[in-house]
PDB file of N, CA and C in Angstrom:
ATOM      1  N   UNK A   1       9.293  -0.512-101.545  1.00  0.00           N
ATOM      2  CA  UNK A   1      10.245   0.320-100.848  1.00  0.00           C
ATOM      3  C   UNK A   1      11.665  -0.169-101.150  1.00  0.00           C
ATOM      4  N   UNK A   2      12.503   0.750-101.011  1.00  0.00           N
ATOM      5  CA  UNK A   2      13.696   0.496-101.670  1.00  0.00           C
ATOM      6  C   UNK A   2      14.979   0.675-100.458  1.00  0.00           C
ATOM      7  N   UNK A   3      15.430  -0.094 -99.944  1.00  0.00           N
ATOM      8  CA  UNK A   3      16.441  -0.315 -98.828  1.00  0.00           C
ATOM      9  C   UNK A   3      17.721  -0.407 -99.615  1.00  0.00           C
ATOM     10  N   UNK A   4      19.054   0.294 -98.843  1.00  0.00           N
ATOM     11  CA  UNK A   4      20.323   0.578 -98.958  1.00  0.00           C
ATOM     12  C   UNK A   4      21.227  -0.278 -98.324  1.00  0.00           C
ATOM     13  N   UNK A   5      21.999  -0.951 -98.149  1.00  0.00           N
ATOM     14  CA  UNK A   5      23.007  -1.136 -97.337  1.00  0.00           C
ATOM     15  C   UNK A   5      24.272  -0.863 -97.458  1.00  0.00           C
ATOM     16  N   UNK A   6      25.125  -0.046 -97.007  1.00  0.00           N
ATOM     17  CA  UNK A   6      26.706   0.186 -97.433  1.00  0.00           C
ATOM     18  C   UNK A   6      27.361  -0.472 -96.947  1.00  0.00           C
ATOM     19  N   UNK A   7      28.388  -1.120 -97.803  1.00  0.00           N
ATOM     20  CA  UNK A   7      29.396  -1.991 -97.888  1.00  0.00           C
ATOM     21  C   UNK A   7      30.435  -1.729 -97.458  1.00  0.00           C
ATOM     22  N   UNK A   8      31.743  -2.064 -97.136  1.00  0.00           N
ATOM     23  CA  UNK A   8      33.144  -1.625 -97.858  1.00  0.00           C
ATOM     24  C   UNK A   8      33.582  -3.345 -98.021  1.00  0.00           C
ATOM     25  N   UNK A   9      34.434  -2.852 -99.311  1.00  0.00           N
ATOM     26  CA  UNK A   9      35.593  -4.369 -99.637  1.00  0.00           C
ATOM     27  C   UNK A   9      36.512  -3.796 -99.811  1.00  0.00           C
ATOM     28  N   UNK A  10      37.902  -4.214 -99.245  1.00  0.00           N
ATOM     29  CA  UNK A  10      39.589  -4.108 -99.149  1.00  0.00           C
ATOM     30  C   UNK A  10      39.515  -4.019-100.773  1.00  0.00           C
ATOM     31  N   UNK A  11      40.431  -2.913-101.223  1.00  0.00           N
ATOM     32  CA  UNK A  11      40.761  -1.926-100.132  1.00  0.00           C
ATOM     33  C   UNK A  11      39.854  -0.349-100.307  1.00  0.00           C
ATOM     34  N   UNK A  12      39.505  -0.485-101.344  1.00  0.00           N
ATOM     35  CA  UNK A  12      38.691   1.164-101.405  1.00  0.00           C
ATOM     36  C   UNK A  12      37.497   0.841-102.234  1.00  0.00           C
ATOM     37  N   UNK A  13      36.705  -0.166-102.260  1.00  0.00           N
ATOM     38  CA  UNK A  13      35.205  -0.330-102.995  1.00  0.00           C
ATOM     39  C   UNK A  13      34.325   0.078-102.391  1.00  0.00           C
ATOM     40  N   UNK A  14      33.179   0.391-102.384  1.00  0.00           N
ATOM     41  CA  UNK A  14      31.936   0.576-102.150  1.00  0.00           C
ATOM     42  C   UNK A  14      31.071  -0.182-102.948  1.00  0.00           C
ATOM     43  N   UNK A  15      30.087  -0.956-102.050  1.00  0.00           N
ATOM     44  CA  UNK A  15      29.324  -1.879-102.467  1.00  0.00           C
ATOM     45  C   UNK A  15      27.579  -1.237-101.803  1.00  0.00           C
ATOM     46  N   UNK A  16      26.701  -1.302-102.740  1.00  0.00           N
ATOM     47  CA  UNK A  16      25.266  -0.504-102.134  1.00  0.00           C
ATOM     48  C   UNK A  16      24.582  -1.556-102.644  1.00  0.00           C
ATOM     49  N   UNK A  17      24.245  -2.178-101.483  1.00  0.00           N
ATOM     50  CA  UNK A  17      23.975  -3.440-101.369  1.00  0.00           C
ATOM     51  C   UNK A  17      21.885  -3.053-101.883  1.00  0.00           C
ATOM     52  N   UNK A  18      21.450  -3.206-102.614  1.00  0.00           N
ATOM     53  CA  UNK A  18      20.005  -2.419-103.135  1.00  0.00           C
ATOM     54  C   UNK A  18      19.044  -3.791-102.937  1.00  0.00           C
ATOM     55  N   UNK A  19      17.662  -3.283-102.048  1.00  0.00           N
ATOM     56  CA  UNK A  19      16.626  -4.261-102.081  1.00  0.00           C
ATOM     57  C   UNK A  19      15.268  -4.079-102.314  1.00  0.00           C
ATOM     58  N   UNK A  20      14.328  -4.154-102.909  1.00  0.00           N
ATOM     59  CA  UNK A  20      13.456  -3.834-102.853  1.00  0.00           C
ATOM     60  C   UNK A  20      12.737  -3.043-104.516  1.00  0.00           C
ATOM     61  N   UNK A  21      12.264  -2.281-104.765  1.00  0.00           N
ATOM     62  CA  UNK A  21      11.818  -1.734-106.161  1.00  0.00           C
ATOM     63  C   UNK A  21      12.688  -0.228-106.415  1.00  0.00           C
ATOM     64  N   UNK A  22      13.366  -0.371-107.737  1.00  0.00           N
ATOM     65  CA  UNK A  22      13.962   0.427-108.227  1.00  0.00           C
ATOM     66  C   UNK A  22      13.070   1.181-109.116  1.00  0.00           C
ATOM     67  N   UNK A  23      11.951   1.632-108.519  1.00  0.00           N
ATOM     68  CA  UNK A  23      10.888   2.432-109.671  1.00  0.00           C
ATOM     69  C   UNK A  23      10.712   3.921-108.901  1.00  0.00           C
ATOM     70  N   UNK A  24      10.018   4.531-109.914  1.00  0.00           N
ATOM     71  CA  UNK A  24       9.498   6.035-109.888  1.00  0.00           C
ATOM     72  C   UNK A  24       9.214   5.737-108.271  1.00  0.00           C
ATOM     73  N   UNK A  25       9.202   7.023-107.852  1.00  0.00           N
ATOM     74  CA  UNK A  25       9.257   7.559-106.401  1.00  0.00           C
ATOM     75  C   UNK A  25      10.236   8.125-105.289  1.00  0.00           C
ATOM     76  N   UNK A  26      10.078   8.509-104.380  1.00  0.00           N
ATOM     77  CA  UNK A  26      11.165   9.024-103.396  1.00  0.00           C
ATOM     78  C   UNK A  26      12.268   8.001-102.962  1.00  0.00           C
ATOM     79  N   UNK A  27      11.611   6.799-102.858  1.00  0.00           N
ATOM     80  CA  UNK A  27      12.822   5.703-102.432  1.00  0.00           C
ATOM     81  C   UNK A  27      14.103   5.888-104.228  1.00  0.00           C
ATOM     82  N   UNK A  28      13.345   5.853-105.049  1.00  0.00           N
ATOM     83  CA  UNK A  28      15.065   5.841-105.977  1.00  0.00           C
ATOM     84  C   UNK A  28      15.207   6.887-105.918  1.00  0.00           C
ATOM     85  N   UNK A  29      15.123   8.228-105.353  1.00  0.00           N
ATOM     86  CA  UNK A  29      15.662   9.219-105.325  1.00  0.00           C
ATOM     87  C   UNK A  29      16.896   9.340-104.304  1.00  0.00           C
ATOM     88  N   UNK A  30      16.165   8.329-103.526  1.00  0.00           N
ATOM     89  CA  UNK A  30      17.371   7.836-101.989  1.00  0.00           C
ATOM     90  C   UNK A  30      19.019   7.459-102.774  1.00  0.00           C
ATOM     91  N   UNK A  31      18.726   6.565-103.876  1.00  0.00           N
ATOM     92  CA  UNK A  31      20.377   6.032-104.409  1.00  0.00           C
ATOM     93  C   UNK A  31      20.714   7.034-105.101  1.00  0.00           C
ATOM     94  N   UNK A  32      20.086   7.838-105.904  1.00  0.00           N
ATOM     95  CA  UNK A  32      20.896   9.347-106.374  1.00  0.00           C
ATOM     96  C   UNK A  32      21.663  10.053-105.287  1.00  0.00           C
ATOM     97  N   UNK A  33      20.663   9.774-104.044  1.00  0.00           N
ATOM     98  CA  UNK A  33      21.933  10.997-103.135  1.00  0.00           C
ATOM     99  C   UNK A  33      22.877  10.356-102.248  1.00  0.00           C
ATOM    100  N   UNK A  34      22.302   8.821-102.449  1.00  0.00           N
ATOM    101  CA  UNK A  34      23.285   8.465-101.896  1.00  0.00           C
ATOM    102  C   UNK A  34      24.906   8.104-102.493  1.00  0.00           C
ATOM    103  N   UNK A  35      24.923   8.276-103.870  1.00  0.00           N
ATOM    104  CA  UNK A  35      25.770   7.854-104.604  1.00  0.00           C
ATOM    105  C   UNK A  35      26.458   9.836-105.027  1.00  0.00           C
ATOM    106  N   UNK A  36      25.950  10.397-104.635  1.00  0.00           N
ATOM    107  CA  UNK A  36      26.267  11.919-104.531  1.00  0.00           C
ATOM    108  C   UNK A  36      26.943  11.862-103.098  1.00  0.00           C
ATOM    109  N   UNK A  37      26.730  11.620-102.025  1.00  0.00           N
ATOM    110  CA  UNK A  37      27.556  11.656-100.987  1.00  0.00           C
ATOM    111  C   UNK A  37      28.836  11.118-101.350  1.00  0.00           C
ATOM    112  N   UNK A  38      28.352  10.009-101.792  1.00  0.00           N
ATOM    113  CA  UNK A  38      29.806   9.049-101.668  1.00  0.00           C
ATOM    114  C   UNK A  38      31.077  10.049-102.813  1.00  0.00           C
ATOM    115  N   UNK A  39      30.291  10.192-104.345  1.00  0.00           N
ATOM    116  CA  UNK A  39      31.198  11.259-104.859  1.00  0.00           C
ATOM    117  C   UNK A  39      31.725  12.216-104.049  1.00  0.00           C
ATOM    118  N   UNK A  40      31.201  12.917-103.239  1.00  0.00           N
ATOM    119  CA  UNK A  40      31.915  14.227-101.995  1.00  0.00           C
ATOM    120  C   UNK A  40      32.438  13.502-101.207  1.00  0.00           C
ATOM    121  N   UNK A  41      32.475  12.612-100.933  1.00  0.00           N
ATOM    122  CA  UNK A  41      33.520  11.426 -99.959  1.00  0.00           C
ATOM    123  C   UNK A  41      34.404  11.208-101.023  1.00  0.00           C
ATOM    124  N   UNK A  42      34.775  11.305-102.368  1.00  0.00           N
ATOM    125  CA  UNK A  42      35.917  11.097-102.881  1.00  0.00           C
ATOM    126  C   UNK A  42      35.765   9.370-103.274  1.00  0.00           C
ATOM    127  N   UNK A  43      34.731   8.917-103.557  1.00  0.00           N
ATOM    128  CA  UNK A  43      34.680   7.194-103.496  1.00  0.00           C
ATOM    129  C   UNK A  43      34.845   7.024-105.264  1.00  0.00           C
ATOM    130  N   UNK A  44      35.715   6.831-105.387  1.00  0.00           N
ATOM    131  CA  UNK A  44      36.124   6.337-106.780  1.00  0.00           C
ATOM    132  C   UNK A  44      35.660   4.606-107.406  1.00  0.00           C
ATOM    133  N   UNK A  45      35.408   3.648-106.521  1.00  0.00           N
ATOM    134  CA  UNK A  45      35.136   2.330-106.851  1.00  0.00           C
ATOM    135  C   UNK A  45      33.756   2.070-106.498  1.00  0.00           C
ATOM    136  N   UNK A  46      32.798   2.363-107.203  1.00  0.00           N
ATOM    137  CA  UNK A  46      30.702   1.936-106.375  1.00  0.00           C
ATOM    138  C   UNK A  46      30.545   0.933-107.211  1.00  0.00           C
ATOM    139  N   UNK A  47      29.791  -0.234-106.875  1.00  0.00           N
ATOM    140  CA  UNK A  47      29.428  -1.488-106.746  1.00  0.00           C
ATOM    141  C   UNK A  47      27.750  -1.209-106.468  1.00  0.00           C
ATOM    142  N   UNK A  48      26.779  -1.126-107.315  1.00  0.00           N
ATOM    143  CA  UNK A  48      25.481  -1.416-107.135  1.00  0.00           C
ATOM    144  C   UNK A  48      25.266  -2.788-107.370  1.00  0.00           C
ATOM    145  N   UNK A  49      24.771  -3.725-105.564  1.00  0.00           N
ATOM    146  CA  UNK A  49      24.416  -4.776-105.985  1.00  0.00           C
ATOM    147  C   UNK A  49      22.802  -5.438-106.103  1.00  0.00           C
ATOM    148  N   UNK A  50      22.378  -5.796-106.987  1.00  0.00           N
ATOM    149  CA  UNK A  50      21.114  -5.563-107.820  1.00  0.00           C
ATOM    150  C   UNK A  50      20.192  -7.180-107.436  1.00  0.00           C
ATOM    151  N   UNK A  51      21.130  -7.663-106.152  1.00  0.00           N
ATOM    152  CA  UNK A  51      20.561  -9.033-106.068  1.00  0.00           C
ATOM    153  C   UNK A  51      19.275  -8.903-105.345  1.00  0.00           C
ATOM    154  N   UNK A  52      19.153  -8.026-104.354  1.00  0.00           N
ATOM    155  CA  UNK A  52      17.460  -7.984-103.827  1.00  0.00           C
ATOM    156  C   UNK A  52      16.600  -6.776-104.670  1.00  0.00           C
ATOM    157  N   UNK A  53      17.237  -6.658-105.788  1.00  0.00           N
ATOM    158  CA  UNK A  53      15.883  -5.538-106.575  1.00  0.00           C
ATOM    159  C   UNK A  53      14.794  -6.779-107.358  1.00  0.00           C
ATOM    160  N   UNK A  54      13.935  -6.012-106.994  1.00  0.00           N
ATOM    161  CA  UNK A  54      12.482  -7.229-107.479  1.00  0.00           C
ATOM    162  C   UNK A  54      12.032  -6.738-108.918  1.00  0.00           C
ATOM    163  N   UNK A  55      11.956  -5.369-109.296  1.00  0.00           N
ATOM    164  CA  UNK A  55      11.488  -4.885-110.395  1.00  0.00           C
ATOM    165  C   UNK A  55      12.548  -3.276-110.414  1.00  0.00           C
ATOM    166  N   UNK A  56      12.678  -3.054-111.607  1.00  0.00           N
ATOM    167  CA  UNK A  56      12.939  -1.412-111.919  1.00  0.00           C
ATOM    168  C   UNK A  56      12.301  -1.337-112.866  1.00  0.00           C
ATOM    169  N   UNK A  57      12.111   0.341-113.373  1.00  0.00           N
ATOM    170  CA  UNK A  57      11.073   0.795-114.286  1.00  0.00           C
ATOM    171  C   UNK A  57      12.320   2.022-114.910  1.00  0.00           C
ATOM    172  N   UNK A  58      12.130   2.925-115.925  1.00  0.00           N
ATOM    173  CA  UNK A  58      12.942   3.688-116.854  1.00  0.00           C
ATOM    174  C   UNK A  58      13.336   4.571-115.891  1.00  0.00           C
ATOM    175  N   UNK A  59      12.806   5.188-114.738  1.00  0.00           N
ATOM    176  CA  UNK A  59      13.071   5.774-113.478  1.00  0.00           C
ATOM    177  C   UNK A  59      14.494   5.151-112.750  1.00  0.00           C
ATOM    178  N   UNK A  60      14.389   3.662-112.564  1.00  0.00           N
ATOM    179  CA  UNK A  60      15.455   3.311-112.153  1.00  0.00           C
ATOM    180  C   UNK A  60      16.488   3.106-112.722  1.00  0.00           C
ATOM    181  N   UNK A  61      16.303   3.010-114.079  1.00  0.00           N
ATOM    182  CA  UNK A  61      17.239   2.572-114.952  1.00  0.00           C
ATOM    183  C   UNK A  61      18.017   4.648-115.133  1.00  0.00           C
ATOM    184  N   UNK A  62      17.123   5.083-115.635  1.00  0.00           N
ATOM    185  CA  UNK A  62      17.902   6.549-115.444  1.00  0.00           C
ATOM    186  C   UNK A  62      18.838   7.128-113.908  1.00  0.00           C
ATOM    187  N   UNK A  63      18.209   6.655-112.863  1.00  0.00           N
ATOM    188  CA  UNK A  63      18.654   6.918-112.405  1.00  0.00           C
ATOM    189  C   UNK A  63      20.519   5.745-111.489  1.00  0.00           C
ATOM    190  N   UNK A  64      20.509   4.690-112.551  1.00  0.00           N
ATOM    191  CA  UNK A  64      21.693   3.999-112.712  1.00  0.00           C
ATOM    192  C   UNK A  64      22.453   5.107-113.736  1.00  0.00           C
ATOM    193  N   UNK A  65      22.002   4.978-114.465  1.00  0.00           N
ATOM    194  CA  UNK A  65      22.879   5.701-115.853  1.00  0.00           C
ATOM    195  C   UNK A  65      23.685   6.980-115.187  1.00  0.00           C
ATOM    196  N   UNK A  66      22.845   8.154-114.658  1.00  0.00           N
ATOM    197  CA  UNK A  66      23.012   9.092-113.488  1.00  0.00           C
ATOM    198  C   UNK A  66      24.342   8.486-112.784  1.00  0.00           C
ATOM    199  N   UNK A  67      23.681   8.111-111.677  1.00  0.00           N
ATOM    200  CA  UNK A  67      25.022   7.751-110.735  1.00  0.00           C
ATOM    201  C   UNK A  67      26.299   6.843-111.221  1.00  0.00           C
ATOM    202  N   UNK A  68      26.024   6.819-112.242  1.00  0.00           N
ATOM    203  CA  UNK A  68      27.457   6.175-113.079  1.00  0.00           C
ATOM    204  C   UNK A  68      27.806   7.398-113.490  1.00  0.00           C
ATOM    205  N   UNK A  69      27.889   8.245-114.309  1.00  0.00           N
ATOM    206  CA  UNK A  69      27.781   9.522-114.579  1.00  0.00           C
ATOM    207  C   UNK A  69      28.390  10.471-113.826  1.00  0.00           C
ATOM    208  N   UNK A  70      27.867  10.338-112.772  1.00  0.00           N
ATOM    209  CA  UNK A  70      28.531  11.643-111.375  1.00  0.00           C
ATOM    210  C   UNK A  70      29.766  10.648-111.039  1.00  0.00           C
ATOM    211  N   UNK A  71      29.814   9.547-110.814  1.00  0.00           N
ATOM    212  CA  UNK A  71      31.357   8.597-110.312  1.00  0.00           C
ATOM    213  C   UNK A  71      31.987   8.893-111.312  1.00  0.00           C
ATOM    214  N   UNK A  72      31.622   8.511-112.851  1.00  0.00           N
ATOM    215  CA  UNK A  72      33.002   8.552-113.758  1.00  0.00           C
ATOM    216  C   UNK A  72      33.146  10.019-113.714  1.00  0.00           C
ATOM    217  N   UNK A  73      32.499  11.221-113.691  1.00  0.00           N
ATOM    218  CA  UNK A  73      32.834  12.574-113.934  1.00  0.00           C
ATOM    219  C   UNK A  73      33.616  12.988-112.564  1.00  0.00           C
ATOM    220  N   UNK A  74      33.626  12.453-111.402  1.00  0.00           N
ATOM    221  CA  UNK A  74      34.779  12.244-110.471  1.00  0.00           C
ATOM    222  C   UNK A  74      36.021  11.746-110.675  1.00  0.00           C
ATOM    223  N   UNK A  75      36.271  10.839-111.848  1.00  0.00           N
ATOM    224  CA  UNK A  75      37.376  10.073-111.968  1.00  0.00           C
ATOM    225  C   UNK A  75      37.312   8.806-111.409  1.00  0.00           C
ATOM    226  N   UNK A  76      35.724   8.429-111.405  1.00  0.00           N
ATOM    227  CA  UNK A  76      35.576   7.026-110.935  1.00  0.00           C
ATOM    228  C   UNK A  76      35.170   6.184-111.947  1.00  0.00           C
ATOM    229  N   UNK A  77      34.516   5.137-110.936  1.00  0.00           N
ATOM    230  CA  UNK A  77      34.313   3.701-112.449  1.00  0.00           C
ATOM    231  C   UNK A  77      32.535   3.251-111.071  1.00  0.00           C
ATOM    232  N   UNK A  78      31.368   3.411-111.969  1.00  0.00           N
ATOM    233  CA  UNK A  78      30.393   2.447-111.039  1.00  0.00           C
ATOM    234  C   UNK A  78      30.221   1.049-112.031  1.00  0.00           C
ATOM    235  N   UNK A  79      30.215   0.288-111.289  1.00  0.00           N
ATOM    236  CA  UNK A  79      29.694  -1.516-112.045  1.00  0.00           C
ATOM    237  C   UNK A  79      28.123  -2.038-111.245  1.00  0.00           C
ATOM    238  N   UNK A  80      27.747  -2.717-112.081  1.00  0.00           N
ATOM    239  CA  UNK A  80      26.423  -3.445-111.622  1.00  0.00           C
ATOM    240  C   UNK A  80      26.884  -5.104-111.541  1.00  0.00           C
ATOM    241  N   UNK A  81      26.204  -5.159-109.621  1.00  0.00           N
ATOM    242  CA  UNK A  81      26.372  -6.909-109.679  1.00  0.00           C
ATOM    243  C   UNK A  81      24.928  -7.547-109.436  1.00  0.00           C
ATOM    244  N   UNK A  82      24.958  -9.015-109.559  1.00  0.00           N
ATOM    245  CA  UNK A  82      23.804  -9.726-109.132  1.00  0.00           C
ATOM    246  C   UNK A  82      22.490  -9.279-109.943  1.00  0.00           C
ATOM    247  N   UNK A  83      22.571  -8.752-111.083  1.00  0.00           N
ATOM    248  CA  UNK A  83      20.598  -8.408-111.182  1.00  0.00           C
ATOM    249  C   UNK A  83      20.627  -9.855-111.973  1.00  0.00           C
ATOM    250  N   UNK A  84      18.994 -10.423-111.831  1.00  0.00           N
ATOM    251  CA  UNK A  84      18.895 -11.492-112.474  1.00  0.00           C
ATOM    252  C   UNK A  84      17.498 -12.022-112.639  1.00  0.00           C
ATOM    253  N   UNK A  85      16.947 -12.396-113.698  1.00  0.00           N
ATOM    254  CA  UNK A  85      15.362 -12.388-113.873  1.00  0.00           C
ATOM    255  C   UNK A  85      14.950 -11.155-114.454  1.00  0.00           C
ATOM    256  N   UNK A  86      13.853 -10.468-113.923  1.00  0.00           N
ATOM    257  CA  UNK A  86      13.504  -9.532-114.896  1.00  0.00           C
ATOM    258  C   UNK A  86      14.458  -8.064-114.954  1.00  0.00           C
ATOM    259  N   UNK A  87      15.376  -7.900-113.514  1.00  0.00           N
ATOM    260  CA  UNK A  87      16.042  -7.027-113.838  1.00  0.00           C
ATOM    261  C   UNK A  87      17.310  -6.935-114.762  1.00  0.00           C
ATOM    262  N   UNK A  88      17.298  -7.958-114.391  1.00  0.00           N
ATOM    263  CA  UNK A  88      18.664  -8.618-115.915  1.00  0.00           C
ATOM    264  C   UNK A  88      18.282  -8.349-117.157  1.00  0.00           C
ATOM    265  N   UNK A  89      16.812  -8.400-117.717  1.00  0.00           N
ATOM    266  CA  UNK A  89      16.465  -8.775-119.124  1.00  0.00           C
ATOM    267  C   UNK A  89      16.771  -6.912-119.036  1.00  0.00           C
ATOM    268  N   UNK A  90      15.898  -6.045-118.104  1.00  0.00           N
ATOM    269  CA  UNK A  90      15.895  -4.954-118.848  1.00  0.00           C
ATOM    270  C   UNK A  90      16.922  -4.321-119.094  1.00  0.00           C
ATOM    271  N   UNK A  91      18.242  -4.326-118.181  1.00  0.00           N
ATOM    272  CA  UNK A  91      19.115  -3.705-118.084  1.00  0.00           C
ATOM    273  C   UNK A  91      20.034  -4.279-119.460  1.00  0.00           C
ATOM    274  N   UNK A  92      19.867  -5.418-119.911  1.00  0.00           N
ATOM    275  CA  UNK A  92      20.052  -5.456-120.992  1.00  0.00           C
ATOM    276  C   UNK A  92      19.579  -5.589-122.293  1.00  0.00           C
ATOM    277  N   UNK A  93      18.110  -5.281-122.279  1.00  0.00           N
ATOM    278  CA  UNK A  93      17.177  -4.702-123.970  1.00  0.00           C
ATOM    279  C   UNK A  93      17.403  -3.170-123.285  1.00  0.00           C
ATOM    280  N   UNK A  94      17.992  -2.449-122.268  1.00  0.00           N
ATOM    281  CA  UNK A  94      18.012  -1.191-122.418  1.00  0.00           C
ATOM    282  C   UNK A  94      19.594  -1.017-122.933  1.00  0.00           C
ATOM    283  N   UNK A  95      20.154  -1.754-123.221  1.00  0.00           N
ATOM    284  CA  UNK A  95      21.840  -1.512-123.008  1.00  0.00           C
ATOM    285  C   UNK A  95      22.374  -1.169-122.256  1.00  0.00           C
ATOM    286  N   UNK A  96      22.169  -0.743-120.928  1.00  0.00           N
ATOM    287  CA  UNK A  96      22.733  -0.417-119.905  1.00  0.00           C
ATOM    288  C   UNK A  96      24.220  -1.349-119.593  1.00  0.00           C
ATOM    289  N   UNK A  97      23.713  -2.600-119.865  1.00  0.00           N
ATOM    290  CA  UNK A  97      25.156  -3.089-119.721  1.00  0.00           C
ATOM    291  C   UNK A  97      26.384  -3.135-120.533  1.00  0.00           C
ATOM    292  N   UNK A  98      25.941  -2.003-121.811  1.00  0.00           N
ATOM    293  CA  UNK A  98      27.114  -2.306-122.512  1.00  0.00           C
ATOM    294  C   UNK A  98      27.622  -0.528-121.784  1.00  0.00           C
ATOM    295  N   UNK A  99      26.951   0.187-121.009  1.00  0.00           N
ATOM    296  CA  UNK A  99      27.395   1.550-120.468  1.00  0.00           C
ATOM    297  C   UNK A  99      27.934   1.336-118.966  1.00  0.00           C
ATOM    298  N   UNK A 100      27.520   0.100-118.404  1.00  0.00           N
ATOM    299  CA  UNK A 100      27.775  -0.009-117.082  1.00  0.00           C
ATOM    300  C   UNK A 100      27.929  -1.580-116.651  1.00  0.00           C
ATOM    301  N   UNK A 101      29.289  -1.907-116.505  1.00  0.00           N
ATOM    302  CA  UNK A 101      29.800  -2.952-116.186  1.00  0.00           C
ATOM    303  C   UNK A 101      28.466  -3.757-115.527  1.00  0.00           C
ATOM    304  N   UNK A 102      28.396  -4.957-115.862  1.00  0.00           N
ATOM    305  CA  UNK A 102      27.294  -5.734-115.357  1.00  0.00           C
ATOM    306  C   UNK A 102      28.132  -7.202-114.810  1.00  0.00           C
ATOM    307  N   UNK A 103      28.719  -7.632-113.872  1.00  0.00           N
ATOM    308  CA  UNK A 103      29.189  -8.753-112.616  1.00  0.00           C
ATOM    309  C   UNK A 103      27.947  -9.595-112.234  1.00  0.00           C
ATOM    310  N   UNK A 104      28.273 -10.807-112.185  1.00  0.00           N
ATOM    311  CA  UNK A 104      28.052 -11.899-111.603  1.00  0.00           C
ATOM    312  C   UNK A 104      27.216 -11.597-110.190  1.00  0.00           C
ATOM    313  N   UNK A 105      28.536 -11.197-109.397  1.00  0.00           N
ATOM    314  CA  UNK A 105      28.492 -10.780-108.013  1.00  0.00           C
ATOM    315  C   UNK A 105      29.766 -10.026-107.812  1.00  0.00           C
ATOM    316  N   UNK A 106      29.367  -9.294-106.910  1.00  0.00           N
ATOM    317  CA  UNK A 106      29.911  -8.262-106.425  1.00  0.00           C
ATOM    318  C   UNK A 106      31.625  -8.002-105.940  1.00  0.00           C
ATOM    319  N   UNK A 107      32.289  -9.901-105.731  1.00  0.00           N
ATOM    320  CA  UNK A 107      33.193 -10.059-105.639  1.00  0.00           C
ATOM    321  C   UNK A 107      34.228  -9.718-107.033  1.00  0.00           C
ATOM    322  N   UNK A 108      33.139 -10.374-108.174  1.00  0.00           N
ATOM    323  CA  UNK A 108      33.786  -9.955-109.831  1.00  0.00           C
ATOM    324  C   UNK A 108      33.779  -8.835-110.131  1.00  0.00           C
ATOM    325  N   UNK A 109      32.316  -8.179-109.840  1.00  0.00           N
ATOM    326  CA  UNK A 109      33.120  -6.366-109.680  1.00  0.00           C
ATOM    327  C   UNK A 109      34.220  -5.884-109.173  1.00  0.00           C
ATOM    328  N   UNK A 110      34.250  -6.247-108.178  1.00  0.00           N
ATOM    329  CA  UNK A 110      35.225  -5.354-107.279  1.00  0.00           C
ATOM    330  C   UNK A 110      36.539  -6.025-107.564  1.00  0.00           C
ATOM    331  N   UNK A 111      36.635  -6.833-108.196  1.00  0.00           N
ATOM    332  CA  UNK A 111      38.298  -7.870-108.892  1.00  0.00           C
ATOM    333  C   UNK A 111      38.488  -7.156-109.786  1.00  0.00           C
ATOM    334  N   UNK A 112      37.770  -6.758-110.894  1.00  0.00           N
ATOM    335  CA  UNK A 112      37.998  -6.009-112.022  1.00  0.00           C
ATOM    336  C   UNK A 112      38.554  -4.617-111.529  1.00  0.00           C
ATOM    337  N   UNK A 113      38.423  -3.897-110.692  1.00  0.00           N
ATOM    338  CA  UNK A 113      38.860  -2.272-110.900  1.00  0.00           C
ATOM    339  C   UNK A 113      40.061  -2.204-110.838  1.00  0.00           C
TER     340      UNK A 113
END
């Protein structure tokens, strides 16, 4: 199961604090809409932080690519913090991190924008 937590950091970030499995099913369908709200909220700075994801599968990884996608086609910027172990390896043999900022932690994201 895949748990949310929303953030804010001074002065306009959004941080989605992610725990649990980023694979096929209704729970990653949850961060698509939730990262669709936030676009209709006008949230230009999202921060997916990737420190409690245990596993993702091409499901989750599409649906990162996605919600980076709908932010920059807003005029935003999304970054990835904290993945590490096996979500680290995939996100980078998928390249994802050369499409989507990949941080330490969430503080180095949110310094960069």
């Amino acid at each position: 199961m895949l748990q949310i937590e929303t953030k804010y950091a001074p002065p306009d970030v959004v941080i989605l604090e992610l725990s649990g499995k980023l694979t096929l099913g209704r729970d990653c369908k949850q961060l698509e809409w939730t990262t669709e709200n936030l676009v209709r909220e006008n949230q230009k700075k999202v921060i997916l932080d990737l420190r409690g994801v245990t596993h993702i599968d091409s499901t989750g990884i599409g649906i990162i690519m996605s919600s980076a996608a709908q932010v920059k086609g807003a005029g935003g910027e999304l970054r990835l913090s904290g993945a590490t172990g096996h979500v680290e390896e995939v996100l980078k043999i998928t390249s994802v991190d050369k499409v989507v900022p990949l941080h330490a932690t969430s503080a180095a994201a949110a310094a960069g924008f």
